[in-house]
PDB file of N, CA and C in Angstrom:
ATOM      1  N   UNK A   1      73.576  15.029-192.471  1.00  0.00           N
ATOM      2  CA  UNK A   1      72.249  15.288-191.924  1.00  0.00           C
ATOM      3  C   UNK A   1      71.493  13.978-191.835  1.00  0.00           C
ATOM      4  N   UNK A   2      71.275  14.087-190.668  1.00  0.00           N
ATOM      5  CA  UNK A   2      70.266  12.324-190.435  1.00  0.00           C
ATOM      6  C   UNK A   2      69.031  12.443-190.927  1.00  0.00           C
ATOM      7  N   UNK A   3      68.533  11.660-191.976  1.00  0.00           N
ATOM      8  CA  UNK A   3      67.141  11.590-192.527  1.00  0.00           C
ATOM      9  C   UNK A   3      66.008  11.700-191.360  1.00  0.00           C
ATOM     10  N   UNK A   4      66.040  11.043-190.685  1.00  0.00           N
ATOM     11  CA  UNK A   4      64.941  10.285-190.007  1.00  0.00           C
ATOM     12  C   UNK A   4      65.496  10.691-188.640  1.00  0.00           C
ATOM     13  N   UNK A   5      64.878  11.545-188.470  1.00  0.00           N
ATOM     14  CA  UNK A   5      65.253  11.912-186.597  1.00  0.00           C
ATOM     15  C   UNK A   5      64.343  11.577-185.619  1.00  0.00           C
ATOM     16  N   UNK A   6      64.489  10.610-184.274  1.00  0.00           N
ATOM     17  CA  UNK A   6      63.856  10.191-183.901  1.00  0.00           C
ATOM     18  C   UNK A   6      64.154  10.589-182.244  1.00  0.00           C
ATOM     19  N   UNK A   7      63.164  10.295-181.799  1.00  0.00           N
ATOM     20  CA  UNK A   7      63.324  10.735-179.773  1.00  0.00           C
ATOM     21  C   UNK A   7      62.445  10.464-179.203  1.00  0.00           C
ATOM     22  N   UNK A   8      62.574  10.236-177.928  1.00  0.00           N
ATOM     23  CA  UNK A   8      61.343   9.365-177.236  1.00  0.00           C
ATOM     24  C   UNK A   8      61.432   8.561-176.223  1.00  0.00           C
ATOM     25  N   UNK A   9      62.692   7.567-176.550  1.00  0.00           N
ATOM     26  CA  UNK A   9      63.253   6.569-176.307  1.00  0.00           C
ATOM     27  C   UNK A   9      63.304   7.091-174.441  1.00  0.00           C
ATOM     28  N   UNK A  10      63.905   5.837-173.843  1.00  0.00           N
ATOM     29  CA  UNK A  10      64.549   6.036-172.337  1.00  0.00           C
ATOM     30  C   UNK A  10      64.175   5.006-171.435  1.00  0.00           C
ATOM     31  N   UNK A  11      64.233   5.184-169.977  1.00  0.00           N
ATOM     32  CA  UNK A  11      64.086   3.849-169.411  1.00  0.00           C
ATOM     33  C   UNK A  11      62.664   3.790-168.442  1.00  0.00           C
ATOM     34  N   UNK A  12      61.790   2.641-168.484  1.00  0.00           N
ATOM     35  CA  UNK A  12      60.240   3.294-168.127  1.00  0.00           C
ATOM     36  C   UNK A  12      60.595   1.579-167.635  1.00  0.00           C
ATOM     37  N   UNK A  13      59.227   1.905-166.208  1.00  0.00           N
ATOM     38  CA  UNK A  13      59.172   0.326-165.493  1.00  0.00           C
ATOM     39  C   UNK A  13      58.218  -0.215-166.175  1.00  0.00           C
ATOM     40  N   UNK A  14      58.308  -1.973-165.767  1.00  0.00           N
ATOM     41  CA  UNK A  14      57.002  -1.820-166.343  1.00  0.00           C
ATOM     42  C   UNK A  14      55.769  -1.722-166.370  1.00  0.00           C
ATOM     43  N   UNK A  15      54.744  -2.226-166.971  1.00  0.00           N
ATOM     44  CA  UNK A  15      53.424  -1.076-167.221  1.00  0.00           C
ATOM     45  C   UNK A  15      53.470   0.041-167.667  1.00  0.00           C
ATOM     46  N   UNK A  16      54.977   0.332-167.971  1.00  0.00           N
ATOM     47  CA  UNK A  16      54.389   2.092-167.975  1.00  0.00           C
ATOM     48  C   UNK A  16      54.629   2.044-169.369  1.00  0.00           C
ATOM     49  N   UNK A  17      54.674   3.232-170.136  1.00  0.00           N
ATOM     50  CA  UNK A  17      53.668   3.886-171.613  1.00  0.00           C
ATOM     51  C   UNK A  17      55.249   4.825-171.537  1.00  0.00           C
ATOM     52  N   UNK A  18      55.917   5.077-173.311  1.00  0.00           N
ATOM     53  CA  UNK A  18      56.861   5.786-173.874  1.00  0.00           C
ATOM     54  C   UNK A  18      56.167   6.257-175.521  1.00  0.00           C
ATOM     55  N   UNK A  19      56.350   7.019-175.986  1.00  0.00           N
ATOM     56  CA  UNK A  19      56.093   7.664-177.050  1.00  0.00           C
ATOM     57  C   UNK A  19      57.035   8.072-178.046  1.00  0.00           C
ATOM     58  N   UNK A  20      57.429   7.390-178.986  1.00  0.00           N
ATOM     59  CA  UNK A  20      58.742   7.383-180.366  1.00  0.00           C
ATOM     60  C   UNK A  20      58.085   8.489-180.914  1.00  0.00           C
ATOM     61  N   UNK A  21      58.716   9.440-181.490  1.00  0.00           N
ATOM     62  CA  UNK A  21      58.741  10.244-182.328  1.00  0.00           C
ATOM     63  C   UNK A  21      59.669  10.181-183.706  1.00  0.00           C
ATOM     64  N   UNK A  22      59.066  10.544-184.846  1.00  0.00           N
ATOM     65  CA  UNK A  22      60.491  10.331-186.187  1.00  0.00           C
ATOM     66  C   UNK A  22      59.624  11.230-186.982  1.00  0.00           C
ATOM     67  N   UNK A  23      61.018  12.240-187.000  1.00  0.00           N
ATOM     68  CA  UNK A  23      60.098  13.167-188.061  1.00  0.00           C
ATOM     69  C   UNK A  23      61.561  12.936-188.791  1.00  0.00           C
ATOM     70  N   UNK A  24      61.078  13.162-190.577  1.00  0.00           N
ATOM     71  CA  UNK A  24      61.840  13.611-191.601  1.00  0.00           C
ATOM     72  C   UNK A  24      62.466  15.094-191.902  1.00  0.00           C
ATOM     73  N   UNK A  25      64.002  15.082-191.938  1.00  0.00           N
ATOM     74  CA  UNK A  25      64.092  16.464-191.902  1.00  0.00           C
ATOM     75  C   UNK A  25      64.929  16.310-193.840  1.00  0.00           C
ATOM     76  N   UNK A  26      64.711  18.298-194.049  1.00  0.00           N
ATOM     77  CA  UNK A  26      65.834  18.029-195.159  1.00  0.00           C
ATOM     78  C   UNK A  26      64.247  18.207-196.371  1.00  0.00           C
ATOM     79  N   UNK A  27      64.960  18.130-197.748  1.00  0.00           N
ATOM     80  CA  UNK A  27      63.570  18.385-198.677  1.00  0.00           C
ATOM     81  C   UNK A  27      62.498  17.683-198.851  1.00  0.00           C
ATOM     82  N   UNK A  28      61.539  17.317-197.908  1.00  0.00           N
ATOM     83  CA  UNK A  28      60.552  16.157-197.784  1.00  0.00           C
ATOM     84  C   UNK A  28      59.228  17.183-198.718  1.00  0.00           C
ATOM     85  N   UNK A  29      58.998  16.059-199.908  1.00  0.00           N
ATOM     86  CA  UNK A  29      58.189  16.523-200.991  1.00  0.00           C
ATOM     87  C   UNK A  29      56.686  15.303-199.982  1.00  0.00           C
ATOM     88  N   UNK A  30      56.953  14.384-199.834  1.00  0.00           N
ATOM     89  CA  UNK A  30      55.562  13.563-199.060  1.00  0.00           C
ATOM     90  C   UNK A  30      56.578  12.278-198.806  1.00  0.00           C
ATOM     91  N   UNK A  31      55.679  11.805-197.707  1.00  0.00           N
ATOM     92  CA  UNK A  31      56.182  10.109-197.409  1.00  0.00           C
ATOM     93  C   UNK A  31      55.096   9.272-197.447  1.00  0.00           C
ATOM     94  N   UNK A  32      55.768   8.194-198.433  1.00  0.00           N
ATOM     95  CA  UNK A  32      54.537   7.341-198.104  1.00  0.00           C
ATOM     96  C   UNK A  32      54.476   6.256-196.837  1.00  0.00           C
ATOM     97  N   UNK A  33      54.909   4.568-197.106  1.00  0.00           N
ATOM     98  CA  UNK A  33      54.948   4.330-195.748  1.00  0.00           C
ATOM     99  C   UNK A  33      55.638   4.046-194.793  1.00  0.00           C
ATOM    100  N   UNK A  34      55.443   4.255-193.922  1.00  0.00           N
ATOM    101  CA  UNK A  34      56.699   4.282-192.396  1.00  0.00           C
ATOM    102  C   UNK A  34      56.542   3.041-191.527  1.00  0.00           C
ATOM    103  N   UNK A  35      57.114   3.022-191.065  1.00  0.00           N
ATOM    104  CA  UNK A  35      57.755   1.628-190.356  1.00  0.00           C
ATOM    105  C   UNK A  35      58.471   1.988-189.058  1.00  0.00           C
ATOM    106  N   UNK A  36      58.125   0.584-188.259  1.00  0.00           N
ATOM    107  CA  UNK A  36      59.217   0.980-186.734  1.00  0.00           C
ATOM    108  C   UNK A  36      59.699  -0.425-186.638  1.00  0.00           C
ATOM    109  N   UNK A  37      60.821  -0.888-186.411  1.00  0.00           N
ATOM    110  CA  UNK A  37      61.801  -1.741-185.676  1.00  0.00           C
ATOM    111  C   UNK A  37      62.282  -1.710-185.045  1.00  0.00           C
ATOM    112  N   UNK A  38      62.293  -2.535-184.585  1.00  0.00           N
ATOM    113  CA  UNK A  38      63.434  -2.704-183.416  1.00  0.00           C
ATOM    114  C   UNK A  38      64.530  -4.174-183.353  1.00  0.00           C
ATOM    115  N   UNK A  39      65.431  -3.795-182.662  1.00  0.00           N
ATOM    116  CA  UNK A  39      67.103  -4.704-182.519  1.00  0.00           C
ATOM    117  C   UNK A  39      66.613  -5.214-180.800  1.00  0.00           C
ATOM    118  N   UNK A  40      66.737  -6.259-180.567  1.00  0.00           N
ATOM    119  CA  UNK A  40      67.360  -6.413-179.093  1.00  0.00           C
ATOM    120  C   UNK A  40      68.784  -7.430-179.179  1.00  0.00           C
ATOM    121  N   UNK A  41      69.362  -6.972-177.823  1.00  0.00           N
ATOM    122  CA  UNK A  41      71.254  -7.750-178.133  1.00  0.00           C
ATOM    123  C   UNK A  41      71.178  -8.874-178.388  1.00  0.00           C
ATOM    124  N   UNK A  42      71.665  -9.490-179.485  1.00  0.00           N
ATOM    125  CA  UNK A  42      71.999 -10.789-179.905  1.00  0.00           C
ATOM    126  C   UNK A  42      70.745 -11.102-180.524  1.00  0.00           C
ATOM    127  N   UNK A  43      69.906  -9.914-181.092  1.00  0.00           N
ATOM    128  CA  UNK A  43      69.021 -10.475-181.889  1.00  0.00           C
ATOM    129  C   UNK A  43      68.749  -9.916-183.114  1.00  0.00           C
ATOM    130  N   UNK A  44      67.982 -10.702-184.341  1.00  0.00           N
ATOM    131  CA  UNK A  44      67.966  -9.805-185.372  1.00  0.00           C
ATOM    132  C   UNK A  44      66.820  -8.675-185.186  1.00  0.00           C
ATOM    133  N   UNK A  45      66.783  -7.611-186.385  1.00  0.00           N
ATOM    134  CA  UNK A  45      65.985  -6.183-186.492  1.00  0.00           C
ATOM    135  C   UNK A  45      64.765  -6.992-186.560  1.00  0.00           C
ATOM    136  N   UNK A  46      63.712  -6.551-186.216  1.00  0.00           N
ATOM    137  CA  UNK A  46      62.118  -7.267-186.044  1.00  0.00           C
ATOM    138  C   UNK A  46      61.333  -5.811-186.282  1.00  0.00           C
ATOM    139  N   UNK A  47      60.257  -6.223-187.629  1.00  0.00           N
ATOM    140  CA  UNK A  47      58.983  -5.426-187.810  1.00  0.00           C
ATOM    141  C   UNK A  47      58.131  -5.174-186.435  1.00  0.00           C
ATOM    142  N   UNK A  48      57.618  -4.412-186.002  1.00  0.00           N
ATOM    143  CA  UNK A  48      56.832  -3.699-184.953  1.00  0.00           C
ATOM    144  C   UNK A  48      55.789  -3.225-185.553  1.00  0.00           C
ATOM    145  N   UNK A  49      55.764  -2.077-186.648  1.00  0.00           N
ATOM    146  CA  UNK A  49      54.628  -1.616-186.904  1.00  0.00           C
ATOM    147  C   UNK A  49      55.340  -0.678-188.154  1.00  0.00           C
ATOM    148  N   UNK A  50      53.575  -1.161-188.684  1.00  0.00           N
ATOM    149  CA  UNK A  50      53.685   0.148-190.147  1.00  0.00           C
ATOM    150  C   UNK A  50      52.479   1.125-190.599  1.00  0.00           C
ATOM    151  N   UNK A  51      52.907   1.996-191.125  1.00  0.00           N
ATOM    152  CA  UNK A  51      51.849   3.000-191.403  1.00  0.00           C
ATOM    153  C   UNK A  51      51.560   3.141-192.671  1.00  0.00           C
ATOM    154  N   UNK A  52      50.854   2.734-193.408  1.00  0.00           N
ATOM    155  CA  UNK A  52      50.732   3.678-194.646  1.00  0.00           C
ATOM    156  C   UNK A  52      50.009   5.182-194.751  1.00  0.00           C
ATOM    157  N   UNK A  53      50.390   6.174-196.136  1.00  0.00           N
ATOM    158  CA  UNK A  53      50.761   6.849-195.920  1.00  0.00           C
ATOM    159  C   UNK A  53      48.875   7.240-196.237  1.00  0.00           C
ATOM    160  N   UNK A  54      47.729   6.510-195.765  1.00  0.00           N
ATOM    161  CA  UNK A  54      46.583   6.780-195.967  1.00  0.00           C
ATOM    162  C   UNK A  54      45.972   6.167-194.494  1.00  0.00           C
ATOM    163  N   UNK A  55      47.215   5.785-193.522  1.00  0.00           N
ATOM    164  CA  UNK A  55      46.867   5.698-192.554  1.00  0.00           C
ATOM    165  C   UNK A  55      46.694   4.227-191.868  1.00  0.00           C
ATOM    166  N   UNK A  56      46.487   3.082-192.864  1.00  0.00           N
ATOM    167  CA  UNK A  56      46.507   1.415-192.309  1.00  0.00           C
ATOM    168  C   UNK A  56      47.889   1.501-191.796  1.00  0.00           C
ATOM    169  N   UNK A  57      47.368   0.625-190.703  1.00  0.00           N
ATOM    170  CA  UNK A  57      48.537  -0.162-189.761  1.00  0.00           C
ATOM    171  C   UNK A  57      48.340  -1.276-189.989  1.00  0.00           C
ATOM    172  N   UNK A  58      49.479  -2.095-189.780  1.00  0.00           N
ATOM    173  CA  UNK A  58      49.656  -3.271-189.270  1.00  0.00           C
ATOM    174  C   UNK A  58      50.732  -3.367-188.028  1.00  0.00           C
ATOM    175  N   UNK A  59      50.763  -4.489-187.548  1.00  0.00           N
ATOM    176  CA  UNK A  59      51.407  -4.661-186.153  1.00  0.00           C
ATOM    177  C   UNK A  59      51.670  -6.451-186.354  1.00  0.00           C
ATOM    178  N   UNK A  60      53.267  -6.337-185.406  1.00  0.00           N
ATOM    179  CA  UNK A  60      53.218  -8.026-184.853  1.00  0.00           C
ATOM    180  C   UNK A  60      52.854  -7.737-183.957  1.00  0.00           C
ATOM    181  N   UNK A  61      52.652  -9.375-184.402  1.00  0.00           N
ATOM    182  CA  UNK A  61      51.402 -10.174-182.689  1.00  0.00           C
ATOM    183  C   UNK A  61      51.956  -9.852-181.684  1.00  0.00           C
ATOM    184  N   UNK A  62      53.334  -9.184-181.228  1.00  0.00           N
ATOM    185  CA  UNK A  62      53.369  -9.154-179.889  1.00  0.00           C
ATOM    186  C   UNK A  62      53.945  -8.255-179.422  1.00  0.00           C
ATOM    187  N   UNK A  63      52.537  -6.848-179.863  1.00  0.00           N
ATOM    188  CA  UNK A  63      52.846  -5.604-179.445  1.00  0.00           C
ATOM    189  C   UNK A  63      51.093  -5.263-179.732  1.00  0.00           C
ATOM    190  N   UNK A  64      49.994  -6.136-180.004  1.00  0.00           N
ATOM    191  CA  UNK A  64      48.972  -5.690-180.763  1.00  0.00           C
ATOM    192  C   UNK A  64      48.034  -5.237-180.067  1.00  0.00           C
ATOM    193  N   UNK A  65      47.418  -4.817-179.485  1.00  0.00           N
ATOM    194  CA  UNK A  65      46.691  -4.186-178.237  1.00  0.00           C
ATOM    195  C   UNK A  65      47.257  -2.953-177.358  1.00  0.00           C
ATOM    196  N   UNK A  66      48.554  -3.493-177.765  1.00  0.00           N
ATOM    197  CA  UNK A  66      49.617  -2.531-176.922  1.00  0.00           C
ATOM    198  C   UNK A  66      50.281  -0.829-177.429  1.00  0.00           C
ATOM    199  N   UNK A  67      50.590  -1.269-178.663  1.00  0.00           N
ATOM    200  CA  UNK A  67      51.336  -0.476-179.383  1.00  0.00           C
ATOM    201  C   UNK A  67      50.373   0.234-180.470  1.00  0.00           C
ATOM    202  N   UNK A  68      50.314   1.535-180.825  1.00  0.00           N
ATOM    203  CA  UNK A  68      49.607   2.298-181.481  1.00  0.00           C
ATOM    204  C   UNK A  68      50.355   3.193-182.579  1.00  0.00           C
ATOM    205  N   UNK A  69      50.665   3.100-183.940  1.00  0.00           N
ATOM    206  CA  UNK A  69      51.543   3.939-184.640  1.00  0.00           C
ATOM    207  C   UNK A  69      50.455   4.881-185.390  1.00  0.00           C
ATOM    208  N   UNK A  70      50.724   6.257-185.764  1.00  0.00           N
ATOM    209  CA  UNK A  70      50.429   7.167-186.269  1.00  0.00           C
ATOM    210  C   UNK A  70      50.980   8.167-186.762  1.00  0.00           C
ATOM    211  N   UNK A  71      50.460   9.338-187.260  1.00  0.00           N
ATOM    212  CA  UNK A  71      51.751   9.688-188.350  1.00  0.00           C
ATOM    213  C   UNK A  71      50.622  11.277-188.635  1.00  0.00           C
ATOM    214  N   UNK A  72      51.794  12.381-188.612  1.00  0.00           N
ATOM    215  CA  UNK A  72      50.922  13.791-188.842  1.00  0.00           C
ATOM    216  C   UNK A  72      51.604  14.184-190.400  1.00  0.00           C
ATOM    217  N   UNK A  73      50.915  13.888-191.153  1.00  0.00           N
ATOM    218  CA  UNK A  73      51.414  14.044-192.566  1.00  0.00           C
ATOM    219  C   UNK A  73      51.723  15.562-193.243  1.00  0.00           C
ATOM    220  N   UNK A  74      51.269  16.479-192.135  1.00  0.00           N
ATOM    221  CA  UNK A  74      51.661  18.120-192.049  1.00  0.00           C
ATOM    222  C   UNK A  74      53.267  18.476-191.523  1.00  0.00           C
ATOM    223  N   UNK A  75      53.377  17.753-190.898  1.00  0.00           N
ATOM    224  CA  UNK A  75      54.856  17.687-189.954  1.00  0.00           C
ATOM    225  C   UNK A  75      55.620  16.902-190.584  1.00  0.00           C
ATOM    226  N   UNK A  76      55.278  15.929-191.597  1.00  0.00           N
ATOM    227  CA  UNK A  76      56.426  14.468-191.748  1.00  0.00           C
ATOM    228  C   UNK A  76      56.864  14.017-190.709  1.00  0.00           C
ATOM    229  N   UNK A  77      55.500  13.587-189.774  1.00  0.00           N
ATOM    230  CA  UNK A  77      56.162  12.969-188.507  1.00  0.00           C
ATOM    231  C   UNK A  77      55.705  11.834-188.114  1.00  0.00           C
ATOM    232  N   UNK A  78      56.144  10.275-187.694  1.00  0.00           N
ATOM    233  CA  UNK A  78      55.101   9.630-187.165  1.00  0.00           C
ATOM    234  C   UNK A  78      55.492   9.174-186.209  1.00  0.00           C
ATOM    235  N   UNK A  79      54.691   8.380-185.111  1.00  0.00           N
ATOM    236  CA  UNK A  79      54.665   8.381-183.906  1.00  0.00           C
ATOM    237  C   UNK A  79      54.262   7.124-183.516  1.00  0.00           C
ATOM    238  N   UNK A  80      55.064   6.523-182.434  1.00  0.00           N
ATOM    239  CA  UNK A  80      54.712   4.895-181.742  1.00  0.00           C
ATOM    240  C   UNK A  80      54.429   5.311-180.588  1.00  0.00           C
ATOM    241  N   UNK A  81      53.223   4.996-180.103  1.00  0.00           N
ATOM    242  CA  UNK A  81      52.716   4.830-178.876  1.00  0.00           C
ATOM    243  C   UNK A  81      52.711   3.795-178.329  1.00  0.00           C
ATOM    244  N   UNK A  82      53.794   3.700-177.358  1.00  0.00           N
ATOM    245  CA  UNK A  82      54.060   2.037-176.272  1.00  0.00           C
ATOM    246  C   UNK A  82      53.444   2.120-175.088  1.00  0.00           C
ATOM    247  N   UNK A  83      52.251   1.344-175.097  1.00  0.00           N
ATOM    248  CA  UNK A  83      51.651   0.799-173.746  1.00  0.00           C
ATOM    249  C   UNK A  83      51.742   0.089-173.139  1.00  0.00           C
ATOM    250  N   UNK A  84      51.691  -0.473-171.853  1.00  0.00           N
ATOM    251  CA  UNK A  84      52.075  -1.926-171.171  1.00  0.00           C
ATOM    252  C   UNK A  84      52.962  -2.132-171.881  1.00  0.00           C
ATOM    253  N   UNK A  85      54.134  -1.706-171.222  1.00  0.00           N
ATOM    254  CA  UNK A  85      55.580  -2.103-171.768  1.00  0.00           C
ATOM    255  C   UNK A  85      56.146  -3.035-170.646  1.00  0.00           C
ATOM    256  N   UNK A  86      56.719  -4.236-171.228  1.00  0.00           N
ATOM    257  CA  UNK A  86      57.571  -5.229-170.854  1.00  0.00           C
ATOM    258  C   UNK A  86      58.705  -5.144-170.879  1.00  0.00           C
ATOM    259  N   UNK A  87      59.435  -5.966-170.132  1.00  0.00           N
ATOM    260  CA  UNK A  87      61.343  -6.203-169.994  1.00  0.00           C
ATOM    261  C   UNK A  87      61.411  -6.982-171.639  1.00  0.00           C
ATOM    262  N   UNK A  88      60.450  -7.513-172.022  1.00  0.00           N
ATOM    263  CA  UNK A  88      60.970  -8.029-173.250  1.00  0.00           C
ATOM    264  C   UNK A  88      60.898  -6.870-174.677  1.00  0.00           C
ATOM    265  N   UNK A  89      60.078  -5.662-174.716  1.00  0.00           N
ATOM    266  CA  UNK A  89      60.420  -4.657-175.375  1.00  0.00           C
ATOM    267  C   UNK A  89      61.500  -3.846-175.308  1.00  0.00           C
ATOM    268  N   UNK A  90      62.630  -4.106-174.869  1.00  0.00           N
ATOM    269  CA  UNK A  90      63.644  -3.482-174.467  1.00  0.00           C
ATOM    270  C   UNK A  90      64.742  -4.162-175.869  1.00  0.00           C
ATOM    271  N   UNK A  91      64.845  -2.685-176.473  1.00  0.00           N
ATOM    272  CA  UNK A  91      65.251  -2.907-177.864  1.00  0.00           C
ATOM    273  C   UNK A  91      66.129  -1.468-178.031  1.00  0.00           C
ATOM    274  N   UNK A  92      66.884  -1.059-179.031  1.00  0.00           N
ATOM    275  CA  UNK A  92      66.870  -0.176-179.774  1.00  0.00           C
ATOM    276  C   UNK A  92      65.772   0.095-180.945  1.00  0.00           C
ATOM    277  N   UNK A  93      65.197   1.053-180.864  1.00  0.00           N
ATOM    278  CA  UNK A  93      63.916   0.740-182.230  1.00  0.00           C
ATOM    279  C   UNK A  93      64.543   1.928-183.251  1.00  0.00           C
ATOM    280  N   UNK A  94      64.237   1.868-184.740  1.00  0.00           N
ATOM    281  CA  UNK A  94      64.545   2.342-185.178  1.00  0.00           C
ATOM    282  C   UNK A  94      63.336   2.729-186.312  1.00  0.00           C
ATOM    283  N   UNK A  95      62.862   4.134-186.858  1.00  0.00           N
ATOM    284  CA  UNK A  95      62.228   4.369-187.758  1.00  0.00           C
ATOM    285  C   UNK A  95      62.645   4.388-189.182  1.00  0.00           C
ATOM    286  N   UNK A  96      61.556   3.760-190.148  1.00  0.00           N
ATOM    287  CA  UNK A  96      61.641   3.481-191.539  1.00  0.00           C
ATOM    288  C   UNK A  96      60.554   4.564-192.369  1.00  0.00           C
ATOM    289  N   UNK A  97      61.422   5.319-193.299  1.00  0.00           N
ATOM    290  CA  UNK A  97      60.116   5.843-194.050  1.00  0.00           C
ATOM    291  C   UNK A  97      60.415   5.723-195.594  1.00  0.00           C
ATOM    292  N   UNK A  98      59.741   5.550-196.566  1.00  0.00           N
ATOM    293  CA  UNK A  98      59.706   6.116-197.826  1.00  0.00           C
ATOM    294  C   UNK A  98      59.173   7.548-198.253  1.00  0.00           C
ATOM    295  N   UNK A  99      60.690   8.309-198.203  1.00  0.00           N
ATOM    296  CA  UNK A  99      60.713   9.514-198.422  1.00  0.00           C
ATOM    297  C   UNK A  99      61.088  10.087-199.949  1.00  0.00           C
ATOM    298  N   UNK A 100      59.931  10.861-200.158  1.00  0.00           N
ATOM    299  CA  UNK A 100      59.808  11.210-201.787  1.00  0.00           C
ATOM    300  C   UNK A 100      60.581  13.044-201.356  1.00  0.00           C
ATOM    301  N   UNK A 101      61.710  13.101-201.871  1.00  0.00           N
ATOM    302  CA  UNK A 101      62.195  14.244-201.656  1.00  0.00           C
ATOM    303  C   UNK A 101      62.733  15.105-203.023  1.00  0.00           C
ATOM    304  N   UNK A 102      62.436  16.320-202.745  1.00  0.00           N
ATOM    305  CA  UNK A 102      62.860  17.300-204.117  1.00  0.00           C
ATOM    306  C   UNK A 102      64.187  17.016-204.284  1.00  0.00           C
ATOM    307  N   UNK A 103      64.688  16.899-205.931  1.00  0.00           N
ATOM    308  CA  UNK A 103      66.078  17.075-205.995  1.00  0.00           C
ATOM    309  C   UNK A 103      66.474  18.112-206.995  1.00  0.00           C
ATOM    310  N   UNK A 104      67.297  18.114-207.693  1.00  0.00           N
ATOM    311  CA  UNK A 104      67.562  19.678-208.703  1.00  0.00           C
ATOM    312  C   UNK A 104      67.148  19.309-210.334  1.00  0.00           C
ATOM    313  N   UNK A 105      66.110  17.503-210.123  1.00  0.00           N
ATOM    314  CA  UNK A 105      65.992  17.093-211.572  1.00  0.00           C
ATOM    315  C   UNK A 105      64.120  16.815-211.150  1.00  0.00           C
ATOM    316  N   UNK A 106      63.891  17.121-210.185  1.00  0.00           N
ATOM    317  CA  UNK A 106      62.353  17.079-209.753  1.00  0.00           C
ATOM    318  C   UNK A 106      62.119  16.324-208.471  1.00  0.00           C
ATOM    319  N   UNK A 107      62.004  15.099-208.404  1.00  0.00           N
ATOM    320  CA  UNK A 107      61.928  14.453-207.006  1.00  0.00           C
ATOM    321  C   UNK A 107      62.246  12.981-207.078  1.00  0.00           C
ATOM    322  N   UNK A 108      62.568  12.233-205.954  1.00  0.00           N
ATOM    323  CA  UNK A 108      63.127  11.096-205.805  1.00  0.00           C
ATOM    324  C   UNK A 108      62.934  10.557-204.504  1.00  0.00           C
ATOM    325  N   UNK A 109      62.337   9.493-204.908  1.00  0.00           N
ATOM    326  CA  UNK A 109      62.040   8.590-203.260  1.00  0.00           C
ATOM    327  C   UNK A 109      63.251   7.375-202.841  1.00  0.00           C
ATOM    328  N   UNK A 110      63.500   7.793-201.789  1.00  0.00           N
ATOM    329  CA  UNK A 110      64.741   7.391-200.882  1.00  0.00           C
ATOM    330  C   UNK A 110      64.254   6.469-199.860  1.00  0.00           C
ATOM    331  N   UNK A 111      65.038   5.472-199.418  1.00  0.00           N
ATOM    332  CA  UNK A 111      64.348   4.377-198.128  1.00  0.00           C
ATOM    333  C   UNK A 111      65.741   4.878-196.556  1.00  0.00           C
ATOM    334  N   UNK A 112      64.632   6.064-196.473  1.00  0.00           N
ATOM    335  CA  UNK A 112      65.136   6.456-194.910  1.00  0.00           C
ATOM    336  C   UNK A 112      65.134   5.970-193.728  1.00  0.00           C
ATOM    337  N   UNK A 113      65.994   5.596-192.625  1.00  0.00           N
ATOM    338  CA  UNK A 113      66.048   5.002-191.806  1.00  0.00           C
ATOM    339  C   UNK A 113      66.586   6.394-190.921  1.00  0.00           C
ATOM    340  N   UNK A 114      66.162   6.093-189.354  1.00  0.00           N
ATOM    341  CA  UNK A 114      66.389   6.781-188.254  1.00  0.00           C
ATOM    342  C   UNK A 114      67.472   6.345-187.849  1.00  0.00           C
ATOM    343  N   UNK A 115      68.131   7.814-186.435  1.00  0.00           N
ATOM    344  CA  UNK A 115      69.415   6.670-186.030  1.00  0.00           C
ATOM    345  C   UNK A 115      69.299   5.762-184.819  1.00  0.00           C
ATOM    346  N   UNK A 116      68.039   5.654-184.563  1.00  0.00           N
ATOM    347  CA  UNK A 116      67.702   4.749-183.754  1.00  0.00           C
ATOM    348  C   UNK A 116      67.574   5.047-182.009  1.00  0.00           C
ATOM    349  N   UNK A 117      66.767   4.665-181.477  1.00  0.00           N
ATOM    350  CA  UNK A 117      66.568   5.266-179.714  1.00  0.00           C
ATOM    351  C   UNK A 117      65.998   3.861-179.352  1.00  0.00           C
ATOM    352  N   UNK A 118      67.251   4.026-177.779  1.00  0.00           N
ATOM    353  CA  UNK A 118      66.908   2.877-176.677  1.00  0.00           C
ATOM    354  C   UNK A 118      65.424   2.947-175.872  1.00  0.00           C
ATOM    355  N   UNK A 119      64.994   1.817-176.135  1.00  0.00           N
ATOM    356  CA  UNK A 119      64.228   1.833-175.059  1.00  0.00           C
ATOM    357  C   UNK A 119      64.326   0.602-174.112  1.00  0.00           C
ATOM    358  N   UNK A 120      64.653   0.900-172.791  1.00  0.00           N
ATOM    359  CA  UNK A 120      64.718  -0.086-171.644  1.00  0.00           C
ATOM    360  C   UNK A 120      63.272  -0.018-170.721  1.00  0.00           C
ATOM    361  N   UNK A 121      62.637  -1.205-170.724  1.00  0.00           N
ATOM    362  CA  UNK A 121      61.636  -1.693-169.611  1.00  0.00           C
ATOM    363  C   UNK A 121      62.711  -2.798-168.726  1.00  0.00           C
ATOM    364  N   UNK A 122      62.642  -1.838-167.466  1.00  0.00           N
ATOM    365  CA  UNK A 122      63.081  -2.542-166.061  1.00  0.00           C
ATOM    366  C   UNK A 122      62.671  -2.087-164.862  1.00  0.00           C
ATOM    367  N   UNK A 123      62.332  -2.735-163.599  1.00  0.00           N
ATOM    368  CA  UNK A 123      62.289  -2.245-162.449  1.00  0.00           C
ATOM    369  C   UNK A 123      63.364  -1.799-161.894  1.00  0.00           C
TER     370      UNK A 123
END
């Protein structure tokens, strides 16, 4: 069972706007904070954005105006909003959460990762 299920991803020109989704499936007791990365080919995984689980973001510089993360703490779900998307956002991104989940001795927080969704900006 994949922790971190994510969808959203696909191929948008650019200017145009895509929406990541990652919800936690499986015994999610709370998460605290979540994270998005992304891979592009021949490059290393790069921070994008984080959430804590009271709602601060942070962002790199070169998504910051652009990119919007949020998170419905009823659902265990959070969410990247990509605006003015470029040929250079064209990544696999992948979601990060710290997931505090029930186990059969009380609960235990796990560092969940998604299985990751393409996103291509091209004309």
């Amino acid at each position: 069972q994949v922790p971190l299920v994510e969808s959203g991803g696909g191929l948008v020109q650019p200017g145009g706007s895509l929406r990541l989704s990652c919800a936690a499936s499986g015994s999610v007791f709370s998460i605290n904070d979540m994270g998005w990365f992304r891979q592009a080919p021949g490059k290393q995984r790069e921070l994008v954005a984080t959430i804590a689980n009271g709602g601060v973001t942070h962002y790199a510089d070169s998504v910051k105006g652009r990119f919007t993360s949020s998170r419905d703490n009823a659902k265990n779900t959070g969410y990247l909003q990509m605006n003015s998307l470029k040929p250079e956002d064209t990544a696999v991104y992948y979601c990060n959460a710290k997931v505090r989940r029930v186990t059969d001795f009380g609960t235990a927080e796990y560092d969940n990762w998604g299985q990751g969704t393409q996103v291509t900006v091209s004309s």
